[in-house]
Protein backbone atom coordinates (compact mmCIF):
# COMPACT_ATOMS: atom_id res chain seq x y z
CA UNK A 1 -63.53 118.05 96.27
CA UNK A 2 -62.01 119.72 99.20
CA UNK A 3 -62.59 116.13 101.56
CA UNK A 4 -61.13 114.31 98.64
CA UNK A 5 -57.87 116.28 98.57
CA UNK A 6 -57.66 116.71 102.32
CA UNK A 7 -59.68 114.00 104.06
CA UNK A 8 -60.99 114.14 107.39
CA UNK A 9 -58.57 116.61 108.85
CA UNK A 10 -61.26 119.27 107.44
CA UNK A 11 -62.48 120.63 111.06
CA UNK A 12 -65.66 122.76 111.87
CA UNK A 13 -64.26 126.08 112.65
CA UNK A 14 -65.22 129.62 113.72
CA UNK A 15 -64.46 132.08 111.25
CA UNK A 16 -64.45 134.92 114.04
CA UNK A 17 -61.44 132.79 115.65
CA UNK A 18 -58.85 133.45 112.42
CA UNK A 19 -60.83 137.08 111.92
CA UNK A 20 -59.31 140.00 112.98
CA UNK A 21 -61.28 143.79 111.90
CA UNK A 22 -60.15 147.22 112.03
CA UNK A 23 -62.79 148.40 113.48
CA UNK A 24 -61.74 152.19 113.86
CA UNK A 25 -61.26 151.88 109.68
CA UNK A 26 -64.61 150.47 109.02
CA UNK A 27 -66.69 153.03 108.34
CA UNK A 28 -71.18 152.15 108.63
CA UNK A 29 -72.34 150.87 105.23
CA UNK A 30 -74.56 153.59 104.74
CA UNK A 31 -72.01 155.86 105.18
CA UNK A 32 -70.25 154.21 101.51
CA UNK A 33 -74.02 154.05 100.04
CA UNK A 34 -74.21 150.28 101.32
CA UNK A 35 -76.45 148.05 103.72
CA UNK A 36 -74.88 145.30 106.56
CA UNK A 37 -76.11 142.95 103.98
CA UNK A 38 -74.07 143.59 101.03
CA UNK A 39 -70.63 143.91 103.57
CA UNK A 40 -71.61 140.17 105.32
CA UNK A 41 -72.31 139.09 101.41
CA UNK A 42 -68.78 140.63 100.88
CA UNK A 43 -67.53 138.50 103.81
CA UNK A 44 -69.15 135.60 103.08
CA UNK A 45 -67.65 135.06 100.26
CA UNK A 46 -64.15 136.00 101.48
CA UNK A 47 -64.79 133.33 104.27
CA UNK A 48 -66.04 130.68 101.68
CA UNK A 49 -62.50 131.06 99.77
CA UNK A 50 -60.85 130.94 103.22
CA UNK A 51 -62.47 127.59 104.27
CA UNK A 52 -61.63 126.06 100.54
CA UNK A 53 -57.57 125.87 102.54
CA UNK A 54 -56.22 127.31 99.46
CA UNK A 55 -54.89 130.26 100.84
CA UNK A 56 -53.68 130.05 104.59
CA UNK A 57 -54.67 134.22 104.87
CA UNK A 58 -56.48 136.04 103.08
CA UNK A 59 -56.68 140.26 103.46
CA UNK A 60 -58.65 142.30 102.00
CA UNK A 61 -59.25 146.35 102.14
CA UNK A 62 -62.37 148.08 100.12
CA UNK A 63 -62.87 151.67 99.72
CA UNK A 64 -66.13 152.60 98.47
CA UNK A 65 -66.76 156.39 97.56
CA UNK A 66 -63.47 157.10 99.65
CA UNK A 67 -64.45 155.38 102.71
CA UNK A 68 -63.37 152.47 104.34
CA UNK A 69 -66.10 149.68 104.21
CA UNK A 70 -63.86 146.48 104.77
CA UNK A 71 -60.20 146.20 106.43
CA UNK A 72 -60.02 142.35 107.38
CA UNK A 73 -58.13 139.39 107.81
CA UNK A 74 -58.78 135.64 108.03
CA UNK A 75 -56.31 133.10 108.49
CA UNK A 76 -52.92 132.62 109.95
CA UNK A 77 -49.33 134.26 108.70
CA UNK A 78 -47.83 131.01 109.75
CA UNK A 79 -48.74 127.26 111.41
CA UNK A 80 -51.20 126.23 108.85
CA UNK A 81 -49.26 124.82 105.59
CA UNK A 82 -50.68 121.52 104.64
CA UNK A 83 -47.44 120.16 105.82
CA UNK A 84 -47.87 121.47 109.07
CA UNK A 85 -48.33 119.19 112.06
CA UNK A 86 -50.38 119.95 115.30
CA UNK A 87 -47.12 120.50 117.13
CA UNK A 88 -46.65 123.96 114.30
CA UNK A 89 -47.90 126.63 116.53
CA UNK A 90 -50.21 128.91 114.48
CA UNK A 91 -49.60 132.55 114.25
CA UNK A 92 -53.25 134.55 113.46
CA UNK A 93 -52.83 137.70 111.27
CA UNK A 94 -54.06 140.65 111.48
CA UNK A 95 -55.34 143.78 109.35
CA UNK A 96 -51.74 144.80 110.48
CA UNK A 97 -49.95 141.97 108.69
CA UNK A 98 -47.80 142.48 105.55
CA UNK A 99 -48.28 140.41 102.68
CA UNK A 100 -45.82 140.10 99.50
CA UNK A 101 -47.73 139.57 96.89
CA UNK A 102 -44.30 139.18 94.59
CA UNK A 103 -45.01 139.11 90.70
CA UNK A 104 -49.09 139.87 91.96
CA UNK A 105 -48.57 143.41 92.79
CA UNK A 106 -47.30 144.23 88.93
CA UNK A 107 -51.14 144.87 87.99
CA UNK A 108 -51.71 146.65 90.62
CA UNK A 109 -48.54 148.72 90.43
CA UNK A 110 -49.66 149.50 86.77
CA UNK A 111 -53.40 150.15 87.52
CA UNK A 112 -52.24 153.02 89.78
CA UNK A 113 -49.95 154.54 87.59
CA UNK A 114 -52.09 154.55 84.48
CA UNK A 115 -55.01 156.40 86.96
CA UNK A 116 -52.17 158.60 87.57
CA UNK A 117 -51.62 159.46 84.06
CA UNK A 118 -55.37 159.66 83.80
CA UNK A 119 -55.09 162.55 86.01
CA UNK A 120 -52.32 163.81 84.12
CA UNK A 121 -50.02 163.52 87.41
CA UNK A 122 -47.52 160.86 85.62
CA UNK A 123 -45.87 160.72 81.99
CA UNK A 124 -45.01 157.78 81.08
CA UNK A 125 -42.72 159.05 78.93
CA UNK A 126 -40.52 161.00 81.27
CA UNK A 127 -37.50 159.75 83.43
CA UNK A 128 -38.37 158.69 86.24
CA UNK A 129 -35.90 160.60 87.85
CA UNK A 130 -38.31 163.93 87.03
CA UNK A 131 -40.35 162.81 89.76
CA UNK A 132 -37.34 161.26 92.37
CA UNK A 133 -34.30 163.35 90.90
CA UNK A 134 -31.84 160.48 93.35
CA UNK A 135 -33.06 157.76 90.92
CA UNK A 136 -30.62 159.02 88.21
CA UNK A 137 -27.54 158.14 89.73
CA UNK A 138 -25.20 155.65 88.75
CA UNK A 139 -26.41 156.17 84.52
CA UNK A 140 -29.80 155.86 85.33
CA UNK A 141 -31.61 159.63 84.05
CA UNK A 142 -32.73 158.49 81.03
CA UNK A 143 -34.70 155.64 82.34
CA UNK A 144 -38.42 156.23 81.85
CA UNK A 145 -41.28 155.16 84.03
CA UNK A 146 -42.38 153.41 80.71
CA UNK A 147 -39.13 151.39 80.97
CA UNK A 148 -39.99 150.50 84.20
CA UNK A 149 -43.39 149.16 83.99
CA UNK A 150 -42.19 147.33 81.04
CA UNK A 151 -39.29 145.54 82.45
CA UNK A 152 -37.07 147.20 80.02
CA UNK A 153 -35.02 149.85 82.61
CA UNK A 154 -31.98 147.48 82.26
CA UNK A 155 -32.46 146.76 86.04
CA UNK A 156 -33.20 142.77 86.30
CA UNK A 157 -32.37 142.50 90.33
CA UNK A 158 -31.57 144.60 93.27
CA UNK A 159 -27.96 143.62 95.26
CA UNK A 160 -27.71 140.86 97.35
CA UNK A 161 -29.05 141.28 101.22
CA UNK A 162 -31.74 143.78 100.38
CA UNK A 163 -34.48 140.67 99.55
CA UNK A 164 -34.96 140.26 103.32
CA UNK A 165 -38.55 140.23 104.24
CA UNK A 166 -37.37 143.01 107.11
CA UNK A 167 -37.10 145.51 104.38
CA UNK A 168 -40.80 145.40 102.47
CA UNK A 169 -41.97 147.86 105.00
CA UNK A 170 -38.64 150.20 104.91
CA UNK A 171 -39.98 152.56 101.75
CA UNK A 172 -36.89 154.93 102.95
CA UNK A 173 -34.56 152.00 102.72
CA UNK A 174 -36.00 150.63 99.32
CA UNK A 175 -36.05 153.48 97.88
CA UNK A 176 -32.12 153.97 98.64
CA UNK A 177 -31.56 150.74 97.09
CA UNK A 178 -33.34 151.83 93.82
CA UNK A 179 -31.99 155.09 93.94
CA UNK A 180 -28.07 153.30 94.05
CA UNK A 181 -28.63 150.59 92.06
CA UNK A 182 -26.31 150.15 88.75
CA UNK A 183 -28.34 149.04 85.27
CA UNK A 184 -27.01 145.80 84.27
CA UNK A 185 -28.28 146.84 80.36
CA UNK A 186 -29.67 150.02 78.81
CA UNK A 187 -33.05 150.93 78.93
């Protein structure tokens, strides 16, 4: 399927080229209650996606038992689009790079804070200026954390300028945007 849709500009590669590890993160499998073998299977299959070209980078992070058994990357942040030529130099990532995962990170986002509420650390109920008193400004105290995983805080979009990619590692500077933001709506 994959020669069909691309051809003959598949190449052989070498995974280890596009692979960068954190090795100081990486913990020993047996150290998580694993063997080499199941981490490589874990690979393997990570590597498999990556040579299917449907994602030009691929990251991925797994904690087993609190440790660290994984923290790689494959791929390239930029220079491999399908419509890229040759001439497109090709930037590798690393276990350093950021990746938006836009609309992808809601389920996470929720996982978290329902394991939060597990704990009994989060109410869902509250505002969610109990737990960042700045957040009420501007009308906003009464705005839940329910509201917000819901899409219902009455706030569709934050002001123009702060969707830069240079912010999504700022937390200070997001969080100042939240924290001013006006509702367009009540909650």
């Amino acid at each position: 399927m994959i020669r069909k849709l691309f051809g003959n500009r598949i190449a052989k590669f070498d995974p280890e080229a596009v692979t960068s590890i954190n090795v100081a993160a990486e913990c020993a499998p047996r150290d998580a209650g694993l063997t080499a073998h199941d981490i490589d299977a874990i690979w393997a299959a990570v590597v498999a996606l990556y040579q299917t070209r449907m994602h030009p980078a691929i990251a991925l992070c797994v904690r087993r038992r609190g440790k660290v058994v994984i923290d790689r990357v494959i791929g390239h942040t930029r220079g491999n689009a399908p419509s890229d030529g040759p001439e497109v130099a090709k930037v590798p990532a690393t276990y350093e790079t950021l990746f938006n995962l836009f609309s992808a990170s809601k389920a996470l986002t929720a996982m978290l804070m329902h394991l939060l509420v597990e704990r009994g650390l989060v109410d869902l109920d509250r505002p969610v200026a109990a737990y960042i008193p700045e957040f009420a400004k501007n009308g906003k105290g009464t705005i839940t954390v329910r509201h917000v995983l819901t899409h219902r805080a009455g706030i569709p979009s934050i002001h123009k300028g702060a969707e830069t990619l240079d912010i999504l590692s700022d937390h200070a500077r997001i969080l100042d945007i939240l924290c001013n933001a006006r509702p367009a709506s009540r909650p």
